[in-house]
C-alpha atoms as a PDB file:
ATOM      1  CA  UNK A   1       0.000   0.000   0.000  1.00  0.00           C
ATOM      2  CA  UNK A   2       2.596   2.553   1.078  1.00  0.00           C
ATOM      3  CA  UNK A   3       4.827   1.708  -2.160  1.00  0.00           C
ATOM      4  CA  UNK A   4       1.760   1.891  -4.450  1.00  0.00           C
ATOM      5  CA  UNK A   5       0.660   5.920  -2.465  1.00  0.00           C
ATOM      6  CA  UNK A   6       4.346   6.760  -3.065  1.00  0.00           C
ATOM      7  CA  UNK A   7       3.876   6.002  -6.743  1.00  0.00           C
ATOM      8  CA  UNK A   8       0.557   7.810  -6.967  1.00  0.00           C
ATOM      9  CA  UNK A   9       1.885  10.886  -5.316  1.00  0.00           C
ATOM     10  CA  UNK A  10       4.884  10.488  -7.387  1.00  0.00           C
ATOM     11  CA  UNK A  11       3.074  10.706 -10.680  1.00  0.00           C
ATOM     12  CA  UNK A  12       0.732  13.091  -9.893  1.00  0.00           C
ATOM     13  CA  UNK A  13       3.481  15.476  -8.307  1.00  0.00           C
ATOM     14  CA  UNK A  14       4.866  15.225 -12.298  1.00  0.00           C
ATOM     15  CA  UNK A  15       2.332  16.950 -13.762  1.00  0.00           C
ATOM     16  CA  UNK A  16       2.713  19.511 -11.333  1.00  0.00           C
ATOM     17  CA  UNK A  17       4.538  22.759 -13.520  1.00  0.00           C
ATOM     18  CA  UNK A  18       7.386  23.349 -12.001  1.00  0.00           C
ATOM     19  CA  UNK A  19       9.629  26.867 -10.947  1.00  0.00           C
ATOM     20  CA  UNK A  20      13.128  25.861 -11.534  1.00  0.00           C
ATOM     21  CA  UNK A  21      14.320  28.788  -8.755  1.00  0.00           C
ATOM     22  CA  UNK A  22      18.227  28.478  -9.043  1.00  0.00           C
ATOM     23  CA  UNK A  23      20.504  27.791 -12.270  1.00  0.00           C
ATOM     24  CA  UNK A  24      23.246  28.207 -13.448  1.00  0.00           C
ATOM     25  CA  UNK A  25      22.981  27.602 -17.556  1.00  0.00           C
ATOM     26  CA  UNK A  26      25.019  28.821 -19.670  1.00  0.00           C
ATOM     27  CA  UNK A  27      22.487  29.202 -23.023  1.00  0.00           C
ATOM     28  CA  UNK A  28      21.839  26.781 -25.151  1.00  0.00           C
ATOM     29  CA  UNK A  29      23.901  27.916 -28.591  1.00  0.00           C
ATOM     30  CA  UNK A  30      27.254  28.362 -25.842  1.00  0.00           C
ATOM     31  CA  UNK A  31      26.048  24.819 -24.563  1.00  0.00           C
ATOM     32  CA  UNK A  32      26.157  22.980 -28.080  1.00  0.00           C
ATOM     33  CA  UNK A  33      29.091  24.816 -28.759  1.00  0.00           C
ATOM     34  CA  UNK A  34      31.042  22.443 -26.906  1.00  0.00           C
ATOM     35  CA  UNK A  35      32.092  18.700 -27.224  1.00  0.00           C
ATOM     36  CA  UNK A  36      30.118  16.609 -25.200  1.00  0.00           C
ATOM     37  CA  UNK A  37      30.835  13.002 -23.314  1.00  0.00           C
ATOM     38  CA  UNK A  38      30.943  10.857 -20.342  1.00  0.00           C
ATOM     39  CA  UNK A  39      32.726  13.752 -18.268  1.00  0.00           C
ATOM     40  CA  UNK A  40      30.290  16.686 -19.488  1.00  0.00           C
ATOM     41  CA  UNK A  41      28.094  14.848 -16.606  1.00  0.00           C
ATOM     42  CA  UNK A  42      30.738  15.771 -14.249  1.00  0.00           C
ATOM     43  CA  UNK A  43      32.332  19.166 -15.274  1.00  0.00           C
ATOM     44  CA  UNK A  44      29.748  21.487 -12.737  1.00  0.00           C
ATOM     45  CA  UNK A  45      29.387  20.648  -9.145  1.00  0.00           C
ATOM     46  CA  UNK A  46      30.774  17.004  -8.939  1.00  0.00           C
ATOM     47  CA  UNK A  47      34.441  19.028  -9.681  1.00  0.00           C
ATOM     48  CA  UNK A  48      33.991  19.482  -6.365  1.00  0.00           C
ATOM     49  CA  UNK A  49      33.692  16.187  -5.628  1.00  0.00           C
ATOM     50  CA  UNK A  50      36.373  14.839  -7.423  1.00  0.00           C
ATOM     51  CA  UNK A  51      38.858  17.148  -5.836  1.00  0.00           C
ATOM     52  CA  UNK A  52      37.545  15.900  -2.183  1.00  0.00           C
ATOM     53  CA  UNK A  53      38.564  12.338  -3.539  1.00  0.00           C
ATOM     54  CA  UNK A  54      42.084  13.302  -4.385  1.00  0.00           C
ATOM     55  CA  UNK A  55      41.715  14.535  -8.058  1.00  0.00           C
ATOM     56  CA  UNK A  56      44.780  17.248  -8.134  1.00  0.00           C
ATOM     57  CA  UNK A  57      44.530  20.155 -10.774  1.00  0.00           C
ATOM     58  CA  UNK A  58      46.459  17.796 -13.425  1.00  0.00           C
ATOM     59  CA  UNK A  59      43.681  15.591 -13.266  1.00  0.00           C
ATOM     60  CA  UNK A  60      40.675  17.718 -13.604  1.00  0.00           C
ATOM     61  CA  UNK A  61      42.596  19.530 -17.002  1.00  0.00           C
ATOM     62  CA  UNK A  62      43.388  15.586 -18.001  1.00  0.00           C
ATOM     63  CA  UNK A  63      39.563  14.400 -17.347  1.00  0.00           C
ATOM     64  CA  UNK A  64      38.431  18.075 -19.536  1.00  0.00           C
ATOM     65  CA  UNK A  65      41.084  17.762 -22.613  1.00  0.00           C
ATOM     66  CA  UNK A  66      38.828  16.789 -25.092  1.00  0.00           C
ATOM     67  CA  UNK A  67      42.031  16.716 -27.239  1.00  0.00           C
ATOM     68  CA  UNK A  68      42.893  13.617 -25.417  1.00  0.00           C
ATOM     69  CA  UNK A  69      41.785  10.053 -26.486  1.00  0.00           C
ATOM     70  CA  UNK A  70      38.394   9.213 -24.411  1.00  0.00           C
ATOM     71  CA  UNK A  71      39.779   5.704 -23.480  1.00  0.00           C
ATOM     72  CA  UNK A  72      42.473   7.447 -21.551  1.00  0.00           C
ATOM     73  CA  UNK A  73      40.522  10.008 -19.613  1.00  0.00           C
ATOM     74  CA  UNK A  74      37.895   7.441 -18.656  1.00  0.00           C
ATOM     75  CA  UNK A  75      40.661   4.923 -17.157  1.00  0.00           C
ATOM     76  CA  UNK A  76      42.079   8.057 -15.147  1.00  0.00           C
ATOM     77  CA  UNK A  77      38.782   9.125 -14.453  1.00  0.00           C
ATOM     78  CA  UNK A  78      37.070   5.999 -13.448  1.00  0.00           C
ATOM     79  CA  UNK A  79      39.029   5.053 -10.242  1.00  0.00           C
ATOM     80  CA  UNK A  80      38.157   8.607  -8.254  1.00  0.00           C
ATOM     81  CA  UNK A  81      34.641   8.076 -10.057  1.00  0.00           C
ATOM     82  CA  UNK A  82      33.798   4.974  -7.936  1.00  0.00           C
ATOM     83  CA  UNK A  83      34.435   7.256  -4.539  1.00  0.00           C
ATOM     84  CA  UNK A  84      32.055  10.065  -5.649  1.00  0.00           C
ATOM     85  CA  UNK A  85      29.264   8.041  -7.255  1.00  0.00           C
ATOM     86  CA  UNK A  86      26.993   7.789  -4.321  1.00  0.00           C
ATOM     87  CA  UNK A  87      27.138  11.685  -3.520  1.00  0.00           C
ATOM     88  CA  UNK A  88      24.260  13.695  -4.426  1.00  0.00           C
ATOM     89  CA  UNK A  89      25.897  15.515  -7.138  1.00  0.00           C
ATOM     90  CA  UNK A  90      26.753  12.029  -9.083  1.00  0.00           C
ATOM     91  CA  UNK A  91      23.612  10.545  -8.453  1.00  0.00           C
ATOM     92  CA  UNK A  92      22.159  13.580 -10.008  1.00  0.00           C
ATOM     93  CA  UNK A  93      24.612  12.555 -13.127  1.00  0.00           C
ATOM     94  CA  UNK A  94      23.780   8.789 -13.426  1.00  0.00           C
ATOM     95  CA  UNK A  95      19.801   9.438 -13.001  1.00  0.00           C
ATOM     96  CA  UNK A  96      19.968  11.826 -16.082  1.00  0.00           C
ATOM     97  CA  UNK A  97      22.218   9.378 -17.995  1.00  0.00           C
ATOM     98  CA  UNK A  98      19.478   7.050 -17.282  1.00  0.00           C
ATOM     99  CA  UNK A  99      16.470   8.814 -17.480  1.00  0.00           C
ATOM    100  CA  UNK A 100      17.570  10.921 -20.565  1.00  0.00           C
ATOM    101  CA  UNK A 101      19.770   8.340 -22.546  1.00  0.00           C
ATOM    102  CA  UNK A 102      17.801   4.768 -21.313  1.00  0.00           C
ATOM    103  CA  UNK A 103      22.039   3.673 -19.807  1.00  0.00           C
ATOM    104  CA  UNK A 104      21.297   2.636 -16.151  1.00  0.00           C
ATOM    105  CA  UNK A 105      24.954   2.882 -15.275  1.00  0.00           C
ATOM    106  CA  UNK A 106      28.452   4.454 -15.971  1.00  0.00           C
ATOM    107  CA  UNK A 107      31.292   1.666 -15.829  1.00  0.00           C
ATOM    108  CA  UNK A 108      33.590   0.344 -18.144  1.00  0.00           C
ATOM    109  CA  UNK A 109      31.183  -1.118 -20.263  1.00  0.00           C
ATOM    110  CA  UNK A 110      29.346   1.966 -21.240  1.00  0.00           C
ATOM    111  CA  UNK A 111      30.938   4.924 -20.916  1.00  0.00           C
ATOM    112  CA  UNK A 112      31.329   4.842 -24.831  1.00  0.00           C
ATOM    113  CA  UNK A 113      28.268   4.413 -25.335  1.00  0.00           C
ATOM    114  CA  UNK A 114      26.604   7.390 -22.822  1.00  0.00           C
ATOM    115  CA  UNK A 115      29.718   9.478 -24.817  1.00  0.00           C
ATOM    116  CA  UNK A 116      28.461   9.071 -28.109  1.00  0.00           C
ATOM    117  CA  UNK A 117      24.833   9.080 -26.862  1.00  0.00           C
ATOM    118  CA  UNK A 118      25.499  12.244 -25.176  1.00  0.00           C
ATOM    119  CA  UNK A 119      26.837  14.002 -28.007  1.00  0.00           C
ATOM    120  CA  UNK A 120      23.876  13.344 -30.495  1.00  0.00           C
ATOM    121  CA  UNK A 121      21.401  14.117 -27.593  1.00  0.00           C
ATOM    122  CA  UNK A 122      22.771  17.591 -27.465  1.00  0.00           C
ATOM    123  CA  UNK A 123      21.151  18.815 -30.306  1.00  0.00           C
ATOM    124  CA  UNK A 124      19.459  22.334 -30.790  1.00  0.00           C
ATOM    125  CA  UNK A 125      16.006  22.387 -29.345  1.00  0.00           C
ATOM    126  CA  UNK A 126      17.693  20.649 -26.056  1.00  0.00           C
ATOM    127  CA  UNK A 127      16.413  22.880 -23.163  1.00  0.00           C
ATOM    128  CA  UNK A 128      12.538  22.874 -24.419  1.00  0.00           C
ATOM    129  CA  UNK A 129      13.245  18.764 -24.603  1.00  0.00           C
ATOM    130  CA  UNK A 130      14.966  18.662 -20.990  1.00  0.00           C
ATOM    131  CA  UNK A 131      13.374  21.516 -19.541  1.00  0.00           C
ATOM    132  CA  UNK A 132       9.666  21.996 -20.452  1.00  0.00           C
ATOM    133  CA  UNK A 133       9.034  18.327 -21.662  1.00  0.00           C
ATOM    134  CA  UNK A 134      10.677  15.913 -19.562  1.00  0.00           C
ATOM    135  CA  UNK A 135      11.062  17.862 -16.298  1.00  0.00           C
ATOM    136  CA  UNK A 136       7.449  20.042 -16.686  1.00  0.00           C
ATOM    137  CA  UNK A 137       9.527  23.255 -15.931  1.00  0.00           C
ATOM    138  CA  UNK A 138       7.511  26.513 -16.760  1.00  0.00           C
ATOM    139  CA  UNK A 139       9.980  28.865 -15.838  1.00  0.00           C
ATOM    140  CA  UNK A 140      13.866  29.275 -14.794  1.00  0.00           C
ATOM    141  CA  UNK A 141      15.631  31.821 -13.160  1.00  0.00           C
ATOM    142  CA  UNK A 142      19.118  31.979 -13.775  1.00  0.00           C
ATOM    143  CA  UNK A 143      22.029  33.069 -11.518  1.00  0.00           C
ATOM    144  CA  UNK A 144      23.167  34.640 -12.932  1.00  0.00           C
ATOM    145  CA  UNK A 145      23.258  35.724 -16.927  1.00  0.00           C
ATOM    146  CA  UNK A 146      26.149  33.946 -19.044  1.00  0.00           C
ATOM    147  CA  UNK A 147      26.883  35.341 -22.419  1.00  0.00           C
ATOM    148  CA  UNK A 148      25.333  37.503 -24.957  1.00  0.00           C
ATOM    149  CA  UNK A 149      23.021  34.794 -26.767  1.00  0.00           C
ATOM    150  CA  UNK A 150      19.549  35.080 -25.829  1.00  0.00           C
ATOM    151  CA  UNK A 151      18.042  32.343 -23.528  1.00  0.00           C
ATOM    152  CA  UNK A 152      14.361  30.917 -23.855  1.00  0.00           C
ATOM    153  CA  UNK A 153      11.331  33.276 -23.017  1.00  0.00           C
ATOM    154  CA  UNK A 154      10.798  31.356 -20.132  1.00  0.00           C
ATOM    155  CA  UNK A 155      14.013  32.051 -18.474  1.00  0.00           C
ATOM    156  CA  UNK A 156      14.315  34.809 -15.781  1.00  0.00           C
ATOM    157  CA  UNK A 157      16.990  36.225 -14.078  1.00  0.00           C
ATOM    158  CA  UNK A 158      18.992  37.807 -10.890  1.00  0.00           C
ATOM    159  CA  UNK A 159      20.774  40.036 -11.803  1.00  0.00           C
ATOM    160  CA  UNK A 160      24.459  40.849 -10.396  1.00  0.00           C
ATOM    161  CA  UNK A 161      24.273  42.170  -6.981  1.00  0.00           C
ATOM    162  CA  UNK A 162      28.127  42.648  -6.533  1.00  0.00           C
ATOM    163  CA  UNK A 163      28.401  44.745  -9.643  1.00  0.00           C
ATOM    164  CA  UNK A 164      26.809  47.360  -6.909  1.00  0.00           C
ATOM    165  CA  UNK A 165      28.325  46.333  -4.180  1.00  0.00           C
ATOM    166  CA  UNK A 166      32.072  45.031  -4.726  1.00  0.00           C
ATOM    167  CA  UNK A 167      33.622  48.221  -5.777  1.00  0.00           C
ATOM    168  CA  UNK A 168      36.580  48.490  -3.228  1.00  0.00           C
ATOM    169  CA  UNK A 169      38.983  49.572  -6.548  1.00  0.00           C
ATOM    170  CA  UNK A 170      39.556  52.516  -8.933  1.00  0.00           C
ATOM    171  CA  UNK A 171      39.253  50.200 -11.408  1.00  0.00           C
ATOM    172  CA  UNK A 172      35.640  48.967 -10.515  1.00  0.00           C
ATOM    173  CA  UNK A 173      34.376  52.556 -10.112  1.00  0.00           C
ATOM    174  CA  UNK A 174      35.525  53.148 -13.313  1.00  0.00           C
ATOM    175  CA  UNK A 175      34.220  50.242 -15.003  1.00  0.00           C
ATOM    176  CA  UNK A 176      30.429  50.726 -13.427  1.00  0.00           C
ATOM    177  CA  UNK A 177      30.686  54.409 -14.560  1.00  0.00           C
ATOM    178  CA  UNK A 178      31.713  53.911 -18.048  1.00  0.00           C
ATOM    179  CA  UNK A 179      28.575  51.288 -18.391  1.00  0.00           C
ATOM    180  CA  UNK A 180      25.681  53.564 -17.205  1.00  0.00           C
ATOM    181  CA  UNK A 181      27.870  56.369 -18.060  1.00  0.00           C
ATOM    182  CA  UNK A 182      27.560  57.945 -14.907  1.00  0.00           C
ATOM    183  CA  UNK A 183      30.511  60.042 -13.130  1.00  0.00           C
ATOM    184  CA  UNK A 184      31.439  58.902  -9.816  1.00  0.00           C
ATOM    185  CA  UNK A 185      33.545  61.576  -7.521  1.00  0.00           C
ATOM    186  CA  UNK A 186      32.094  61.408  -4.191  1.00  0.00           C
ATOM    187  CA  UNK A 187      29.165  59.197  -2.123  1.00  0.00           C
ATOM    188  CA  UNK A 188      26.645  61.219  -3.857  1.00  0.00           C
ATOM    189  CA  UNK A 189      27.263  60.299  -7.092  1.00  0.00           C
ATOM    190  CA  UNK A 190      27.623  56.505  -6.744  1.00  0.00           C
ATOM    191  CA  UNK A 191      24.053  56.430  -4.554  1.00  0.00           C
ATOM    192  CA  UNK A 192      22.823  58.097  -7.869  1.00  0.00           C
ATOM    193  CA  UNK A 193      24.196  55.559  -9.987  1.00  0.00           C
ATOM    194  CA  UNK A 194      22.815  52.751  -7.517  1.00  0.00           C
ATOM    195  CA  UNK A 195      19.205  54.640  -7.864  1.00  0.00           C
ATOM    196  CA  UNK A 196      19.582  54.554 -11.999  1.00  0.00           C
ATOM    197  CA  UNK A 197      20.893  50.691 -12.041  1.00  0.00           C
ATOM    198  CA  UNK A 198      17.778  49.424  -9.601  1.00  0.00           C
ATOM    199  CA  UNK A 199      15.671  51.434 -12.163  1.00  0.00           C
ATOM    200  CA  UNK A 200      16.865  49.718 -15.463  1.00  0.00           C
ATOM    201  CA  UNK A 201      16.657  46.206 -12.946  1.00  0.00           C
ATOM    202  CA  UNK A 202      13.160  47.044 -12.104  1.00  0.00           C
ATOM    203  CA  UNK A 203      12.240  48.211 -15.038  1.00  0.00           C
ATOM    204  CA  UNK A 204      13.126  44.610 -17.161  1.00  0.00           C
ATOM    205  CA  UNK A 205      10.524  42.176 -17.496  1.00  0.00           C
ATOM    206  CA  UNK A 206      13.173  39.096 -17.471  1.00  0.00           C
ATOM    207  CA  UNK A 207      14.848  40.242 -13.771  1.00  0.00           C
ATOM    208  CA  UNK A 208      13.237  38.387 -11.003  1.00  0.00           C
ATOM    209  CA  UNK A 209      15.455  39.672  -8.523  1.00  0.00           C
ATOM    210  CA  UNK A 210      19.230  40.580  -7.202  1.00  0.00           C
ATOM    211  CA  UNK A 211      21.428  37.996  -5.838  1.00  0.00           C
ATOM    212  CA  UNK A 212      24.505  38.251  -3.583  1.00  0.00           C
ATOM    213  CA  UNK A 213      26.932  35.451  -2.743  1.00  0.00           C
ATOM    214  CA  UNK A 214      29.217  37.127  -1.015  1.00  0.00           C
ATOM    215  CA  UNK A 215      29.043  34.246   1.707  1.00  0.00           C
ATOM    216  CA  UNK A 216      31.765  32.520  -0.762  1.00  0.00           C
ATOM    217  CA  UNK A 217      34.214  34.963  -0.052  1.00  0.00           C
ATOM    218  CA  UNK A 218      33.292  36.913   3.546  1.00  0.00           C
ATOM    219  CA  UNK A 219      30.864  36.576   6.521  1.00  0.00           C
ATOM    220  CA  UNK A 220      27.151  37.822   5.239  1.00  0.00           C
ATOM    221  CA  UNK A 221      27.244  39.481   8.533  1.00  0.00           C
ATOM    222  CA  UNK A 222      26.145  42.900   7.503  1.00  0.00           C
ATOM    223  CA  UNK A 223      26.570  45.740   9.605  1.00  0.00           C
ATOM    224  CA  UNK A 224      25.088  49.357   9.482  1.00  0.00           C
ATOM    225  CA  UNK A 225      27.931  51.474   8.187  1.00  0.00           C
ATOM    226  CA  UNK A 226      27.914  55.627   8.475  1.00  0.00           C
ATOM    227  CA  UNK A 227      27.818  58.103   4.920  1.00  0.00           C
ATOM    228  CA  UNK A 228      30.841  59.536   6.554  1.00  0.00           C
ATOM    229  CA  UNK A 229      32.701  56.350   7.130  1.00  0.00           C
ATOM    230  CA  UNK A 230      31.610  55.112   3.233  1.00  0.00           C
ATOM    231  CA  UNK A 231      32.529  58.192   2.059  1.00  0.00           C
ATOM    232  CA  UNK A 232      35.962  58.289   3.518  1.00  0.00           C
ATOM    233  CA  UNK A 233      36.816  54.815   1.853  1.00  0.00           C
ATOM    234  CA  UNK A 234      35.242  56.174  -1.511  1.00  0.00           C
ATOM    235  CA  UNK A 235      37.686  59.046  -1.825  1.00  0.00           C
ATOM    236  CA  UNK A 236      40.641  56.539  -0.904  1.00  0.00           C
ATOM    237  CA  UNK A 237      39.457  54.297  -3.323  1.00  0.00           C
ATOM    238  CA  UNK A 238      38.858  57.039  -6.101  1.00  0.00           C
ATOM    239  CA  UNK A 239      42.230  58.689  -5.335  1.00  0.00           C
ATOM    240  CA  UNK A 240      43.838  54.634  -6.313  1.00  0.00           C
ATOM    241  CA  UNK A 241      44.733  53.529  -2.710  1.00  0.00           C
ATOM    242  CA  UNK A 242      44.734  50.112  -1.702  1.00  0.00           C
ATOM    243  CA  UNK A 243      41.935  49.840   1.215  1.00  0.00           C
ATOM    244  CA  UNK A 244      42.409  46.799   3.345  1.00  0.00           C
ATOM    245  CA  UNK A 245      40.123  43.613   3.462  1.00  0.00           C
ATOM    246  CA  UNK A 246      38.551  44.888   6.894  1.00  0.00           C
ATOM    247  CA  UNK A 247      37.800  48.044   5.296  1.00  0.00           C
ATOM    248  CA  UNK A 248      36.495  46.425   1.810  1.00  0.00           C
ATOM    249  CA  UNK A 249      33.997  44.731   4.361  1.00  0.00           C
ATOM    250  CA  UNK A 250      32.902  48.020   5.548  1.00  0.00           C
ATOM    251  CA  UNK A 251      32.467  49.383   2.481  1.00  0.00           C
ATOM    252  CA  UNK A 252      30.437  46.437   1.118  1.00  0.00           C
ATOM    253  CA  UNK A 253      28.279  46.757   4.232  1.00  0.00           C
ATOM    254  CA  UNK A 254      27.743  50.140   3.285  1.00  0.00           C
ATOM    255  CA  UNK A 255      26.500  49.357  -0.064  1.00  0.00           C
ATOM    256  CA  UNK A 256      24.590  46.163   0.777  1.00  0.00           C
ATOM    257  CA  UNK A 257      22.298  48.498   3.222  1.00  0.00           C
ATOM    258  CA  UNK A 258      21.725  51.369   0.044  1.00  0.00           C
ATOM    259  CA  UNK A 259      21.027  48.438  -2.338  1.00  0.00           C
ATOM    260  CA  UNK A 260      18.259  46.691  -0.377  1.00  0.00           C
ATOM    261  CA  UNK A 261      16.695  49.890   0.977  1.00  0.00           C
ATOM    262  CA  UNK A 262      16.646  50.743  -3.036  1.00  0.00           C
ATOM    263  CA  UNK A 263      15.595  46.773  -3.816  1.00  0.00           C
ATOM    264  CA  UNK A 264      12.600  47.396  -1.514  1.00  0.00           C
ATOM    265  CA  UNK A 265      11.394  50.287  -2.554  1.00  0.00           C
ATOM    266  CA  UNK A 266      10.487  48.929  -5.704  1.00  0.00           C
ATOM    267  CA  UNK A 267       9.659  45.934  -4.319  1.00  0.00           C
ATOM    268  CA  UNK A 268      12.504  43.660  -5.642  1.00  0.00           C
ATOM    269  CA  UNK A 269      13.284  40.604  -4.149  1.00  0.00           C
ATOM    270  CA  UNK A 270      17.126  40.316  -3.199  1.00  0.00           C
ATOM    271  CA  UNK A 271      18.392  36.369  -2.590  1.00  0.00           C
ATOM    272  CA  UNK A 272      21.312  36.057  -0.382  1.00  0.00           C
ATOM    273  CA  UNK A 273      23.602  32.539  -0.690  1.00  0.00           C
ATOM    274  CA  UNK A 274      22.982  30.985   2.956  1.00  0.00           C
ATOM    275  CA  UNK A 275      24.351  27.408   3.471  1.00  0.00           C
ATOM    276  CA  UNK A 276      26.850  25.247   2.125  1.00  0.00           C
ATOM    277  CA  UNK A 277      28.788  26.738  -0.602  1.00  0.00           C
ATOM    278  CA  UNK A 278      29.885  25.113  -4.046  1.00  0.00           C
ATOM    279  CA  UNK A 279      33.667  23.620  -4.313  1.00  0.00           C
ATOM    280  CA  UNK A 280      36.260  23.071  -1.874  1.00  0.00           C
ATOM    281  CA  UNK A 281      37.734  24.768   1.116  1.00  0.00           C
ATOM    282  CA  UNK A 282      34.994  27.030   1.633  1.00  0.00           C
ATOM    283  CA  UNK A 283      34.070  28.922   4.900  1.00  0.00           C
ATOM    284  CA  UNK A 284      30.644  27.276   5.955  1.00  0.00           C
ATOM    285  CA  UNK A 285      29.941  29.663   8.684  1.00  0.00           C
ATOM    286  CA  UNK A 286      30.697  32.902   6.226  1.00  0.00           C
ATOM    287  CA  UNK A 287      27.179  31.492   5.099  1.00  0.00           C
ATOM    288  CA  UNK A 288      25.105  30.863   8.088  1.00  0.00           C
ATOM    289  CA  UNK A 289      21.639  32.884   7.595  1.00  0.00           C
ATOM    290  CA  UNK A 290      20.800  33.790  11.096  1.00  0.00           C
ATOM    291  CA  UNK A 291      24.052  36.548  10.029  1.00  0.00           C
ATOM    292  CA  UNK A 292      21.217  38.501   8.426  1.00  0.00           C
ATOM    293  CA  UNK A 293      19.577  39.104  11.405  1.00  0.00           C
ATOM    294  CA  UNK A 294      20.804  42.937  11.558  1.00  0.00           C
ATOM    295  CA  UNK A 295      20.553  43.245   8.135  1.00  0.00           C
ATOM    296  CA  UNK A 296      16.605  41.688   7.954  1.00  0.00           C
ATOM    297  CA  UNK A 297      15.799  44.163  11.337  1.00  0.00           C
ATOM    298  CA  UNK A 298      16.397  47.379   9.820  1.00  0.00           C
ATOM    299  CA  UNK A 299      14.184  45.871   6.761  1.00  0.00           C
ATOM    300  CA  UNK A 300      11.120  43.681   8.161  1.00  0.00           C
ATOM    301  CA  UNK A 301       9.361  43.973   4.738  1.00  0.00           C
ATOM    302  CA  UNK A 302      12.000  43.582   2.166  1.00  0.00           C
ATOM    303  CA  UNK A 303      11.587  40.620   0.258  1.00  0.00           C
ATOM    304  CA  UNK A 304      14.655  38.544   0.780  1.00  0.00           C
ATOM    305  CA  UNK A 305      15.534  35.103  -0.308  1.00  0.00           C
ATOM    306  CA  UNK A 306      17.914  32.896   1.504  1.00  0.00           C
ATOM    307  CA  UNK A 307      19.178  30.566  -1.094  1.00  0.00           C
ATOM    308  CA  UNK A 308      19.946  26.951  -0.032  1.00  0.00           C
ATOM    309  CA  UNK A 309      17.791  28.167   3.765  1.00  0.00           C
ATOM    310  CA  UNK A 310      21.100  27.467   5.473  1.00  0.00           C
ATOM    311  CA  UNK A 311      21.916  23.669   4.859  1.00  0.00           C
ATOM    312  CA  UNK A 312      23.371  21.940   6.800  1.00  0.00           C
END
């Protein structure tokens, strides 16, 4: 009885349409502008993986040199394989070779076989086949944008939080002006350019939000910074000084608090990375979400998303 109810619910939760609310795709005509094989299963998040099982850097440019015959990388590849393969991230891997190429494993005996399968089942057409076919997906938002190509209509997207908030050099001042052509000289002028980038955000149909993973490189433990204090670092920064990496945090802090005031006055949603972060030799606690605390006080009514909600 319970098997069959599993089943039921199982089936019926497939014709559910689906909100795909985190990926990272690059679009389709970059995607089928590469080779594909046994290790295109394996290039993303089970690098990761790989690395925790011993792979060193000569291995993972070994197991991605398509130049090199596939016999080869598979025999180099298949011994670190069999410690990874009941991780999430491979599992993930070996259920789409299954469900998406009928091979129910990856060994010796087929890795050929899923290559060459692979390759002819990346054909143009491939994320309406994998996406709104087979998985039921109505809609995707991307974190962020790769490329110039367009995407599918149904794609939406977060658009780069740190592009307003990771400007501790000349050189990133400079580069932020010269896109929204906008002259930055003092605090005043790089609020207005803040104002003017929120506006185009809010403004395109295809943003769904602004995303910050900043918990990859720093603690997301905000704090309330003065105008005199920002403005201080600004002029250092404008005048080519190297600030330190305490005072790049207080800067950022700065910013993060003028973006989401901005963010919720027009009602944009802003996701923060909370949780365990992609890759190796990462900071876990940089990421814990209860950090926001300060930041979510001063604004009760934002809309804010914590990506990942803090696992583990």
């Amino acid at each position: 009885m319970k098997k069959f109810l599993e089943k039921e619910i199982f089936e019926e939760l497939c014709e559910i349409p689906t909100i795909d609310a985190h990926e990272h795709l690059p679009t389709e005509r970059e995607h089928l502008g590469k080779p594909h094989d046994f290790y295109s299963l394996f290039e993303h998040y089970c690098a990761g993986d790989l690395i925790a099982a011993g792979a060193g850097n000569d291995d993972m440019h070994f197991f991605a040199d398509r130049s090199r015959p596939l016999q080869e990388r598979w025999k180099r590849f298949s011994p670190l394989f069999s410690r990874i393969r009941t991780g999430s991230y491979a599992r993930a891997a070996l259920i789409s070779a299954k469900d998406l190429l009928g091979i129910s494993d990856l060994d010796d005996s087929t890795y050929e076989e899923l290559s060459l399968k692979l390759q002819d089942f990346n054909s143009p057409g491939i994320y309406d086949k994998v996406l709104k076919e087979r998985c039921n997906i109505s809609a995707c938002i991307e974190c962020w944008r790769f490329g110039e190509s367009p995407y599918p209509d149904y794609f939406f997207h977060l658009a780069h939080g740190p592009e307003l908030i990771d400007l501790a050099s000349k050189d990133a001042l400079e580069k932020l002006s010269a896109k929204y052509d906008l002259h930055i000289h003092k605090l005043e002028d790089l609020l207005a350019c803040m104002d003017k980038v929120v506006g185009i955000w809010r403004a395109a149909p295809e943003i769904a939000g602004v995303k910050s993973a900043h918990a990859y490189s720093r603690s997301i433990d905000f704090k309330m910074v003065s105008s005199n204090d920002a403005e201080r670092l600004l002029g250092r920064i404008l005048r080519g000084e190297n600030i330190s990496g305490a005072e790049n945090v207080q800067f950022q802090d700065f910013l993060v608090f003028e973006l989401l005031a901005r963010l919720h006055a027009v009602r944009l949603p802003m996701a923060f990375h909370t949780g365990l972060q992609a890759g190796n030799f990462n900071k876990i606690s940089n990421a814990n979400p209860l950090l926001l605390q300060p930041l979510i006080r001063n604004f009760p009514d934002a809309r804010i998303d914590l990506f990942h909600g803090g696992m583990p």
